[in-house]
PDB file of N, CA and C in Angstrom:
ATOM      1  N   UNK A   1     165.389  86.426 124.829  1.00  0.00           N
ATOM      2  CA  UNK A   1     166.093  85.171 124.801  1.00  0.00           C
ATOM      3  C   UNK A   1     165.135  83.977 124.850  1.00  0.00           C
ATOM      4  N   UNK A   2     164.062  83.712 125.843  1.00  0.00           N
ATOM      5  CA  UNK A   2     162.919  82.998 126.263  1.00  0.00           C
ATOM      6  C   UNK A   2     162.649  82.740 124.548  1.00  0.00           C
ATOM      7  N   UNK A   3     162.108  83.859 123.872  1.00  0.00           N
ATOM      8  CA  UNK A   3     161.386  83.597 122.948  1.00  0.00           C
ATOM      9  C   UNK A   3     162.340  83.209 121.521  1.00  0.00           C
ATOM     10  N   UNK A   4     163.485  83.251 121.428  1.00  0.00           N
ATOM     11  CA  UNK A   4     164.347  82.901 120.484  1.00  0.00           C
ATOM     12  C   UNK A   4     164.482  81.387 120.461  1.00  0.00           C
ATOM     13  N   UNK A   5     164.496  80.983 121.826  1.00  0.00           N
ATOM     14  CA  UNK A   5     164.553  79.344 122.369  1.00  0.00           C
ATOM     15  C   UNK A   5     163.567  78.786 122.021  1.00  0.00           C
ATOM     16  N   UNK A   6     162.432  79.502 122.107  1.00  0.00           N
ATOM     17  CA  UNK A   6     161.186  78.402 121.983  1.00  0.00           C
ATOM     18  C   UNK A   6     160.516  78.224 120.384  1.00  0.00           C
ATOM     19  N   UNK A   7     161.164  79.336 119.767  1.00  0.00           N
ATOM     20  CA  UNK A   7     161.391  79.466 118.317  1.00  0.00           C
ATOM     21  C   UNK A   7     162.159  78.276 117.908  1.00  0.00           C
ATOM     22  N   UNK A   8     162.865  78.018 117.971  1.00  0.00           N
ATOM     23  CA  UNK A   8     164.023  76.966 117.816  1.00  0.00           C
ATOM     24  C   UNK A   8     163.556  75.811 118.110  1.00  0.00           C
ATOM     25  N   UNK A   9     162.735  75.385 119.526  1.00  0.00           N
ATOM     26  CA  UNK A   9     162.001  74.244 119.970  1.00  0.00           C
ATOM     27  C   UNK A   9     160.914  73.831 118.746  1.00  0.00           C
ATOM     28  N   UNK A  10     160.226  75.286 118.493  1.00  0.00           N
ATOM     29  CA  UNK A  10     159.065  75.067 117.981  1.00  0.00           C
ATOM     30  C   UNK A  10     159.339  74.377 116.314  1.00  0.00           C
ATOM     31  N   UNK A  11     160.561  75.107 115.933  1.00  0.00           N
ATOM     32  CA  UNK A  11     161.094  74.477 114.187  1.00  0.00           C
ATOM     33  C   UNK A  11     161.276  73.114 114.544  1.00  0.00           C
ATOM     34  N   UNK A  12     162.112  72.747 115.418  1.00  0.00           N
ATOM     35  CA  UNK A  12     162.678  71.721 115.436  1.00  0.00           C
ATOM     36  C   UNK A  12     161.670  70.038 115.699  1.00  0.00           C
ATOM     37  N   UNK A  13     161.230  70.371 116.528  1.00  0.00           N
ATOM     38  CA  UNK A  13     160.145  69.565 117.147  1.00  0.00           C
ATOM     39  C   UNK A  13     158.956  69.445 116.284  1.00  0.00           C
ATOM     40  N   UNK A  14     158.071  71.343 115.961  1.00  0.00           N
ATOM     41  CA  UNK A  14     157.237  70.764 115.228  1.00  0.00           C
ATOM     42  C   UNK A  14     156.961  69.897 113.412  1.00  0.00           C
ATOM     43  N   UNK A  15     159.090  70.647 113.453  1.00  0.00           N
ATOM     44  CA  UNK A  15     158.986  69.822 111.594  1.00  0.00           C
ATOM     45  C   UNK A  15     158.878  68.519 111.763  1.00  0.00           C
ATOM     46  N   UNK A  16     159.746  67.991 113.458  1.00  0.00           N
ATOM     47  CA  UNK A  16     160.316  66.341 113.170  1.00  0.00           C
ATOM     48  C   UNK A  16     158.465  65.390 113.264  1.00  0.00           C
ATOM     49  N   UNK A  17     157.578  66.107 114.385  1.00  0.00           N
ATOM     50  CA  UNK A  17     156.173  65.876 114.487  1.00  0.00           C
ATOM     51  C   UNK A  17     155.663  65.444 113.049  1.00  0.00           C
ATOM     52  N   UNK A  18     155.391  66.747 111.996  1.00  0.00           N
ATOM     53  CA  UNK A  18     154.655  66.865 111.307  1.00  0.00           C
ATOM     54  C   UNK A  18     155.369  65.494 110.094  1.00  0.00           C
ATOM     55  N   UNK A  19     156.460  65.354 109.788  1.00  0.00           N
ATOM     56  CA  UNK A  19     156.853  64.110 109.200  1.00  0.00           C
ATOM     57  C   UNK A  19     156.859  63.158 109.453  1.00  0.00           C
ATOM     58  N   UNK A  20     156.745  63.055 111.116  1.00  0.00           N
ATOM     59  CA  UNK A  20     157.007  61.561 111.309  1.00  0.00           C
ATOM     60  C   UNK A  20     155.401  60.901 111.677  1.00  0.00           C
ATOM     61  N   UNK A  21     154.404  61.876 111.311  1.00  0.00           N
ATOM     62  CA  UNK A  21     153.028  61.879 111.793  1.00  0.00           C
ATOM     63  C   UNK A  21     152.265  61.492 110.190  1.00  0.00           C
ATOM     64  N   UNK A  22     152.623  61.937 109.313  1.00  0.00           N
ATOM     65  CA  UNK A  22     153.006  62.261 107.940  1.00  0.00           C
ATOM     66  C   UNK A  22     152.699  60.796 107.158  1.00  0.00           C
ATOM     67  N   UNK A  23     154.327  60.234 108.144  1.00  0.00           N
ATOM     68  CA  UNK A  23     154.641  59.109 107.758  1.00  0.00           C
ATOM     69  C   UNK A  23     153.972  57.430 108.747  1.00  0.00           C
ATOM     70  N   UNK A  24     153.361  57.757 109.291  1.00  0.00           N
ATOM     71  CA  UNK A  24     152.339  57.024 109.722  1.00  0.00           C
ATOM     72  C   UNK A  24     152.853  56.447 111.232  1.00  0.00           C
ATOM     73  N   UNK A  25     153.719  57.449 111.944  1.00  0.00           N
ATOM     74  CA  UNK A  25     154.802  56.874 112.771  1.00  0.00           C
ATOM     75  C   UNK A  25     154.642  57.635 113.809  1.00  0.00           C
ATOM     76  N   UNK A  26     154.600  56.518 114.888  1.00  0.00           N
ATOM     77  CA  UNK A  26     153.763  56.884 116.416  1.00  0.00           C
ATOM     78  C   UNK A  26     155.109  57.637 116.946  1.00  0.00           C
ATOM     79  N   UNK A  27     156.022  58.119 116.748  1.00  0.00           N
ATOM     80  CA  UNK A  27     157.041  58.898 117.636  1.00  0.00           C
ATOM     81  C   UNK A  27     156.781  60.519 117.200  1.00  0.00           C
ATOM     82  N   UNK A  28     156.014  60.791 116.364  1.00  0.00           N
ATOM     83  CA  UNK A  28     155.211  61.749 115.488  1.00  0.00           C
ATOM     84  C   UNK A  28     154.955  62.699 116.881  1.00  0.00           C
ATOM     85  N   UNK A  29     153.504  61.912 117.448  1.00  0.00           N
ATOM     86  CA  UNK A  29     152.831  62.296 118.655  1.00  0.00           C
ATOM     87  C   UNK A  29     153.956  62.324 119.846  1.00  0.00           C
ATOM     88  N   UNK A  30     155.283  62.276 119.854  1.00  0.00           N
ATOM     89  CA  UNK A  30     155.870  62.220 120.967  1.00  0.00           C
ATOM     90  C   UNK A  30     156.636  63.394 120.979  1.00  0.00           C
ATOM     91  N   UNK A  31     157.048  63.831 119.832  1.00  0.00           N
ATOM     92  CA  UNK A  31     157.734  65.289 118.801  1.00  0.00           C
ATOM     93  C   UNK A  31     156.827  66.332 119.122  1.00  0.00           C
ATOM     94  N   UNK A  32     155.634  65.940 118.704  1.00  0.00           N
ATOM     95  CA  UNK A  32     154.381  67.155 118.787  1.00  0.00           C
ATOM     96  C   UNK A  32     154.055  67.262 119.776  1.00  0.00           C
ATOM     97  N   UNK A  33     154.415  66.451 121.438  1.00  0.00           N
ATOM     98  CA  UNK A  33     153.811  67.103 122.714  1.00  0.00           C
ATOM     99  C   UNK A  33     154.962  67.392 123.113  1.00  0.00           C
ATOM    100  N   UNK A  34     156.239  67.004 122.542  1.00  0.00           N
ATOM    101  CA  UNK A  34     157.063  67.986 123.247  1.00  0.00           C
ATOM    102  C   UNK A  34     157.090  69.455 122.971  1.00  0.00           C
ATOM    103  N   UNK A  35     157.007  69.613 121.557  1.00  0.00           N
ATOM    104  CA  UNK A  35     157.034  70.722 120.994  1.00  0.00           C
ATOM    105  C   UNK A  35     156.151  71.967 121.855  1.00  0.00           C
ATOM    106  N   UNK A  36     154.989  71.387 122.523  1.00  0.00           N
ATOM    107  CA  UNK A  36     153.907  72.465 123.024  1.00  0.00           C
ATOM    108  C   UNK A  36     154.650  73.059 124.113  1.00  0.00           C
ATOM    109  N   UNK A  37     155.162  72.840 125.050  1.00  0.00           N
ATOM    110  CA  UNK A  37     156.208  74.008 125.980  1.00  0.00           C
ATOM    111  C   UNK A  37     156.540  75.357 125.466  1.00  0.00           C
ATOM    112  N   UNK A  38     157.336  74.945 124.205  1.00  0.00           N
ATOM    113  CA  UNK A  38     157.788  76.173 123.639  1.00  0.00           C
ATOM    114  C   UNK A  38     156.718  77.018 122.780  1.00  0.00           C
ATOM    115  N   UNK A  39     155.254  76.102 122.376  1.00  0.00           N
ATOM    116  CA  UNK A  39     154.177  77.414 122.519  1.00  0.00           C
ATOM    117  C   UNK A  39     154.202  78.302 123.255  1.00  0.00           C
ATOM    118  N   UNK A  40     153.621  77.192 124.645  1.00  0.00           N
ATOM    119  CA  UNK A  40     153.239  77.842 125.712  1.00  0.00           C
ATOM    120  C   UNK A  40     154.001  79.300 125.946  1.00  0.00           C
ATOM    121  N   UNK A  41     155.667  78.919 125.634  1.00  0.00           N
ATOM    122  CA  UNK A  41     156.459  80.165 126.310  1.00  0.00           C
ATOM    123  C   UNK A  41     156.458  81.171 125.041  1.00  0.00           C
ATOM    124  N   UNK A  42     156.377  80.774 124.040  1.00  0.00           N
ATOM    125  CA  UNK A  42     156.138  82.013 123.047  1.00  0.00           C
ATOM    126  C   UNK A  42     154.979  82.854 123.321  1.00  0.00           C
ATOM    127  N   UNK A  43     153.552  81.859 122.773  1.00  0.00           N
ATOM    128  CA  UNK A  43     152.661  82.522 123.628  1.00  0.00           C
ATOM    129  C   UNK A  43     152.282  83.642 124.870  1.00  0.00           C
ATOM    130  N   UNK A  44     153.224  82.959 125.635  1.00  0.00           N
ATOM    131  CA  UNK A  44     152.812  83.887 126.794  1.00  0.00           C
ATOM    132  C   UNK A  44     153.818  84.935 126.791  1.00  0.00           C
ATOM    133  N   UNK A  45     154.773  84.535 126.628  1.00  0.00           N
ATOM    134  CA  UNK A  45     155.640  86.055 126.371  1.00  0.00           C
ATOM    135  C   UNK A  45     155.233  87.110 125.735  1.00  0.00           C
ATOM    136  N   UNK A  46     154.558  86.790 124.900  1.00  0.00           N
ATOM    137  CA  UNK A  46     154.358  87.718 124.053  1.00  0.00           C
ATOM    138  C   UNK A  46     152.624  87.932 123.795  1.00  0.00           C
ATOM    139  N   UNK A  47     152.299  87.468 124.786  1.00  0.00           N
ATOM    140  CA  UNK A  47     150.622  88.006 125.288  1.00  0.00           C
ATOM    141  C   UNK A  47     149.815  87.654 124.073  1.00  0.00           C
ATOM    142  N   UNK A  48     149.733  86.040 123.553  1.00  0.00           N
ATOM    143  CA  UNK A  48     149.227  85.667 122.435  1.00  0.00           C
ATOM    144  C   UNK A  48     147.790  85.018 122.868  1.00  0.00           C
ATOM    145  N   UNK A  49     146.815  85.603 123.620  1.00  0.00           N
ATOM    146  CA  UNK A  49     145.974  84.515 124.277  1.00  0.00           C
ATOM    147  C   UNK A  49     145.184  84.071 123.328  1.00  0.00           C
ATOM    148  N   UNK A  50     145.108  84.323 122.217  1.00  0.00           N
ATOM    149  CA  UNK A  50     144.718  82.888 120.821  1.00  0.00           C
ATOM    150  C   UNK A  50     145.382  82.131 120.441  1.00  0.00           C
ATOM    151  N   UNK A  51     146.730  82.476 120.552  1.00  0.00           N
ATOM    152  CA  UNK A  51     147.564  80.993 120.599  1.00  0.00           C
ATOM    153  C   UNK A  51     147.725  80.103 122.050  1.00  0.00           C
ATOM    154  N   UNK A  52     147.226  80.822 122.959  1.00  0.00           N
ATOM    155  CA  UNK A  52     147.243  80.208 124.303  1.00  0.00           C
ATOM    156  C   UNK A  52     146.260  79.281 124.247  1.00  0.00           C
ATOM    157  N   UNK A  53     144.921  79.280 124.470  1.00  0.00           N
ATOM    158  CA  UNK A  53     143.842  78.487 123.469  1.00  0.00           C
ATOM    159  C   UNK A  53     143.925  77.477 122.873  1.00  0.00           C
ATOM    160  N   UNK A  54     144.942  78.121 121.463  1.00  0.00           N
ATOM    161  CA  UNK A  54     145.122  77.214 120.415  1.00  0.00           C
ATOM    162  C   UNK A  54     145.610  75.276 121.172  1.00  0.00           C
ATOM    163  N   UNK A  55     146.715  76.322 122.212  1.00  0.00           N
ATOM    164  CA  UNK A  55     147.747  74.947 122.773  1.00  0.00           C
ATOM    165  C   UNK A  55     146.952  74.715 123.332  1.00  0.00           C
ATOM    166  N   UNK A  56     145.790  74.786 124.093  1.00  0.00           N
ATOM    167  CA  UNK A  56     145.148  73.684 124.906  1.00  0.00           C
ATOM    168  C   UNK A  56     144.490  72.564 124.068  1.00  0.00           C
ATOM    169  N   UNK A  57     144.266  72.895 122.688  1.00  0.00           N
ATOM    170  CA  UNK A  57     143.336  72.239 121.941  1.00  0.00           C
ATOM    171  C   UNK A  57     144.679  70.982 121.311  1.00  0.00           C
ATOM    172  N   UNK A  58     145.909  71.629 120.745  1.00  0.00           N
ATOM    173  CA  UNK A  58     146.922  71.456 120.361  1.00  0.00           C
ATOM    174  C   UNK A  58     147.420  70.134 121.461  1.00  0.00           C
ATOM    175  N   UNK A  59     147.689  70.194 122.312  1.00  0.00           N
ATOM    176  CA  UNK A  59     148.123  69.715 123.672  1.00  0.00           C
ATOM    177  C   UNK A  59     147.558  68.584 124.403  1.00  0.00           C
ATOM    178  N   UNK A  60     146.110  68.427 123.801  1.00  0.00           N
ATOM    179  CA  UNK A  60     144.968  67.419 123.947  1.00  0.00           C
ATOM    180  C   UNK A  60     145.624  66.378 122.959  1.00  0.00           C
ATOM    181  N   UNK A  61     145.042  67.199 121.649  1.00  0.00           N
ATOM    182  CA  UNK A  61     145.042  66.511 120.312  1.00  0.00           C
ATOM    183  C   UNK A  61     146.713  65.509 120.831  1.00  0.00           C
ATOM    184  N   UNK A  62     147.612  65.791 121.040  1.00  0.00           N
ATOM    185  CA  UNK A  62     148.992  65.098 121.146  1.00  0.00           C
ATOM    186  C   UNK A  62     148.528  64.415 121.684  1.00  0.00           C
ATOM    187  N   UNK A  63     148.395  64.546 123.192  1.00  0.00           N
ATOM    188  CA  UNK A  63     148.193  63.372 124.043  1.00  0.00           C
ATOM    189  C   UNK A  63     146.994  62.248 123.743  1.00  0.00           C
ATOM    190  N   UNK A  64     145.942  62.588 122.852  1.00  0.00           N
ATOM    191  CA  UNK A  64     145.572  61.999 122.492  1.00  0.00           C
ATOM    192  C   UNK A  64     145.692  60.565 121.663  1.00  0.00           C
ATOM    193  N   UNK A  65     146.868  61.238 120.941  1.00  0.00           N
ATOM    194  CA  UNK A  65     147.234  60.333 120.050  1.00  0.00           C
ATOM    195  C   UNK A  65     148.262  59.745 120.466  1.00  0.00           C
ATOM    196  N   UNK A  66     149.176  60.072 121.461  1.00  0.00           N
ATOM    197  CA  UNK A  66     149.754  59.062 122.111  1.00  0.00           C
ATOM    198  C   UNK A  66     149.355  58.022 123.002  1.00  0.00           C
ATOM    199  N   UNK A  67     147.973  58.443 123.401  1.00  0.00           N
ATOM    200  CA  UNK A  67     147.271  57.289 124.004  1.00  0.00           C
ATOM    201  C   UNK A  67     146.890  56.419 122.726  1.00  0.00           C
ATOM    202  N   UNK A  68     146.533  56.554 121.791  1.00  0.00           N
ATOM    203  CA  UNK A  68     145.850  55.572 120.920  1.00  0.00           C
ATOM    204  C   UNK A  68     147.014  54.970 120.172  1.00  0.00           C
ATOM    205  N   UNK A  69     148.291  55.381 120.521  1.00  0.00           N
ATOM    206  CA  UNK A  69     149.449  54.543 119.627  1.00  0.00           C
ATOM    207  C   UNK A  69     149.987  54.214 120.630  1.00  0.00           C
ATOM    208  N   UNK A  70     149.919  54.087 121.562  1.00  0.00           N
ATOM    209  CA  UNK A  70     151.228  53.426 122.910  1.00  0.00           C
ATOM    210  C   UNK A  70     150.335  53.103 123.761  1.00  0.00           C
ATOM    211  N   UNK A  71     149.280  53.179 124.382  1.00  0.00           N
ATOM    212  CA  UNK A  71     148.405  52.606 125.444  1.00  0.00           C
ATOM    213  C   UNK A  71     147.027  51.883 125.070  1.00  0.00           C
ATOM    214  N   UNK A  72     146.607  52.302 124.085  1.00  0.00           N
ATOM    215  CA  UNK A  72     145.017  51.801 123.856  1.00  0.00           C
ATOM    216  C   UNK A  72     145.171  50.358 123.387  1.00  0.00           C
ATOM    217  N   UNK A  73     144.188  49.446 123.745  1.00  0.00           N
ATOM    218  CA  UNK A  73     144.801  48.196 123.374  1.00  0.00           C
ATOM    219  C   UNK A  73     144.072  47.931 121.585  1.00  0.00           C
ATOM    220  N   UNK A  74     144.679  47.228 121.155  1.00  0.00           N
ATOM    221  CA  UNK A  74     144.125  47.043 119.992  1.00  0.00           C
ATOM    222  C   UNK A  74     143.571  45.846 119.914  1.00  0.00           C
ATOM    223  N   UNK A  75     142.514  45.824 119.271  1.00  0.00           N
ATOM    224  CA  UNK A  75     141.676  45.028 119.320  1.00  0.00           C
ATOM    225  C   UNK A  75     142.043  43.438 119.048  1.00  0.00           C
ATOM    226  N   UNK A  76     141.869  42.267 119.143  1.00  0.00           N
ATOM    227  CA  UNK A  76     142.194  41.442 118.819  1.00  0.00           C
ATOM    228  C   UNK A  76     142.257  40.787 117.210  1.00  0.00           C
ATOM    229  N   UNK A  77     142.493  40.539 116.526  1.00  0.00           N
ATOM    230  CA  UNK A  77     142.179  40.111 115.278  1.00  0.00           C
ATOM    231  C   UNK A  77     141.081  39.069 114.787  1.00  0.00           C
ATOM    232  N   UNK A  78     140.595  38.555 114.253  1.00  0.00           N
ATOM    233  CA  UNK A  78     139.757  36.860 114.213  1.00  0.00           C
ATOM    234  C   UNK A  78     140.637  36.652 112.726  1.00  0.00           C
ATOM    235  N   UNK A  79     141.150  35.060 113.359  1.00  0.00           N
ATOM    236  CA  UNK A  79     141.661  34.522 112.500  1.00  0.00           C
ATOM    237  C   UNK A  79     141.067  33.263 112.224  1.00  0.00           C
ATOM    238  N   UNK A  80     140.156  32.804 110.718  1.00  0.00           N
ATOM    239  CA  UNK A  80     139.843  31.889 110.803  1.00  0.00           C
ATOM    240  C   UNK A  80     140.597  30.331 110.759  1.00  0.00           C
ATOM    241  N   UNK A  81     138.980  29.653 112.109  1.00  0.00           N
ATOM    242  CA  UNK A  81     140.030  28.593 112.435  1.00  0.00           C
ATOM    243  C   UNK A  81     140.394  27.306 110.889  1.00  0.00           C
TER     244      UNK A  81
END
């Protein structure tokens, strides 16, 4: 059951990620770190420790990029006077 669910997480989440990431759109990175849970539980259910791995690298990379689209400040512009 565990692993039917996280199947389902994983379609759902990682298609809406990969389009809306695609499409140059910071809710992309918010799709794709939710999505990693239901690695995690596939993964481990089913004793995948290269996909276990994979999500740590996977799991970074998200949060990464939600720091650089929602927290990092952007730089100021120069507008001439």
């Amino acid at each position: 059951m565990w692993d039917t669910i996280a199947q389902i997480g994983i379609f759902i989440f990682g298609i809406a990620a990969i389009i809306l990431v695609g499409r140059k759109n910071k809710w992309g990175f918010v799709f794709g770190l939710a999505s990693q849970p239901f690695w995690w539980i596939t993964a481990i259910v089913n004793h995948q420790w290269g996909v276990v791995m994979l999500n740590i690298a996977y799991t970074l990379s998200w949060g990464y990029g939600l720091y650089q689209w929602f927290w990092k400040e952007k730089p100021k512009s120069k507008t001439p006077l």
